[in-house]
Protein backbone atom coordinates (compact mmCIF):
# COMPACT_ATOMS: atom_id res chain seq x y z
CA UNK A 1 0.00 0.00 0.00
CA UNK A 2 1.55 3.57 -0.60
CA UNK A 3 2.50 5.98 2.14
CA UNK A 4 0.09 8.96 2.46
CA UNK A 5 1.53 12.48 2.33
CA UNK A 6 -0.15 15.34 4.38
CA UNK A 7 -1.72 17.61 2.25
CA UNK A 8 -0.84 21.06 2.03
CA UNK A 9 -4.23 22.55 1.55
CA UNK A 10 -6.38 20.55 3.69
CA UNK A 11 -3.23 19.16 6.19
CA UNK A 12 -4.47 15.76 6.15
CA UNK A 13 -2.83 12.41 5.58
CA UNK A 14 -4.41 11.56 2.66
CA UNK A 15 -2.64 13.00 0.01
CA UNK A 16 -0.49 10.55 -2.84
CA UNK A 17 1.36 11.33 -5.90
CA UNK A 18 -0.03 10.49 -9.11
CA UNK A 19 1.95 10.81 -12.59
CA UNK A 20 0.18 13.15 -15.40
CA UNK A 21 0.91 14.33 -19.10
CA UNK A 22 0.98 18.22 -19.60
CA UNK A 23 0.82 19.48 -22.75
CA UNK A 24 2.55 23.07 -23.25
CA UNK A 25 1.98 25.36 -26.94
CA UNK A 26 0.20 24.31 -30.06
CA UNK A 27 1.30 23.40 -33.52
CA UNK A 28 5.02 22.82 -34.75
CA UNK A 29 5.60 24.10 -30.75
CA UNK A 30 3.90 21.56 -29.23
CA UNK A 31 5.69 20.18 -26.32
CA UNK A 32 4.30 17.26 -24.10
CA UNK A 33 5.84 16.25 -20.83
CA UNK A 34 4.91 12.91 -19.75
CA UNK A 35 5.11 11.35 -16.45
CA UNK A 36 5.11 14.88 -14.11
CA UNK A 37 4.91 14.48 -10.33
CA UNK A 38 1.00 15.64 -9.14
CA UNK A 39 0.22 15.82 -5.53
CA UNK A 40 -3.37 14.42 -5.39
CA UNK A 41 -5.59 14.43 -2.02
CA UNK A 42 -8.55 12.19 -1.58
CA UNK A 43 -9.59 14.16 1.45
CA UNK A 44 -10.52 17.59 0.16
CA UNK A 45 -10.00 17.18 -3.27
CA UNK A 46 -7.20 19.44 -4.37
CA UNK A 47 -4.74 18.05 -6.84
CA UNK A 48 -1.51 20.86 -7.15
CA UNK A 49 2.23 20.39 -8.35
CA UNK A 50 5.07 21.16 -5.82
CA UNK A 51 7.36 24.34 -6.51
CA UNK A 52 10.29 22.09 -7.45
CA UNK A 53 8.12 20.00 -9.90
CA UNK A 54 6.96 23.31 -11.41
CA UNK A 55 10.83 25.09 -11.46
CA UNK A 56 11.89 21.52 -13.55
CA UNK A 57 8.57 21.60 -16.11
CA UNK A 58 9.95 25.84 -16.62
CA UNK A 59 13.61 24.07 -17.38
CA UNK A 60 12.29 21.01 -19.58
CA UNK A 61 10.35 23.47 -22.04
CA UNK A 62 13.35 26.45 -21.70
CA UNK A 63 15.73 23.20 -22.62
CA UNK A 64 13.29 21.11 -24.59
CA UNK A 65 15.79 20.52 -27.41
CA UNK A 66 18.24 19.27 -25.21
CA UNK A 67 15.24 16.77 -23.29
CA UNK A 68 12.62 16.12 -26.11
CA UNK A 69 12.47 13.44 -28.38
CA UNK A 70 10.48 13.57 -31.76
CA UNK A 71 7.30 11.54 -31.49
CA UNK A 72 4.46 11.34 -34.14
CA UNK A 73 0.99 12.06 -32.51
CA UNK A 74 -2.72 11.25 -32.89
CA UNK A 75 -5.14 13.73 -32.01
CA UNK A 76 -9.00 13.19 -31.41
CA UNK A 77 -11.64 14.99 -30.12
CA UNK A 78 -14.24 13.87 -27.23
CA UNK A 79 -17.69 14.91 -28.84
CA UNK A 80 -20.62 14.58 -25.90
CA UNK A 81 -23.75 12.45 -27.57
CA UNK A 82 -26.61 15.07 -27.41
């Protein structure tokens, strides 16, 4: 079972980290960053990303040649049924 952290929001013990995509521009400057730490608490419901995770995501897109690979990608669209 995985350790709880306390949650800076609410303070409780019930927060976890969870791994999320982020996608950053549009077009030919698209940049996705896979796999980004997200704090995540099942008591009040907040879900935020630490000042350190945020300071690296700045330096991955400032970088992103050095960091970025080239990746051919499908886009769709969610349409809601009416």
């Amino acid at each position: 079972m995985m350790n709880k952290l306390k949650c800076d929001t609410c303070g409780e013990q019930a927060a976890r980290i969870r791994h999320v995509s982020r996608s950053y521009g549009s077009g030919k400057d698209l940049l996705v960053i896979e796999k980004i730490p997200l704090i995540s608490c099942s008591s009040c419901g907040e879900s935020y990303f630490t000042a350190e995770t945020l300071h690296e995501v700045e330096r991955i897109k400032l970088h992103r040649q050095g960091f970025a690979e080239i990746r051919p990608v499908s886009v769709a669209r969610f349409h809601q049924a009416a």
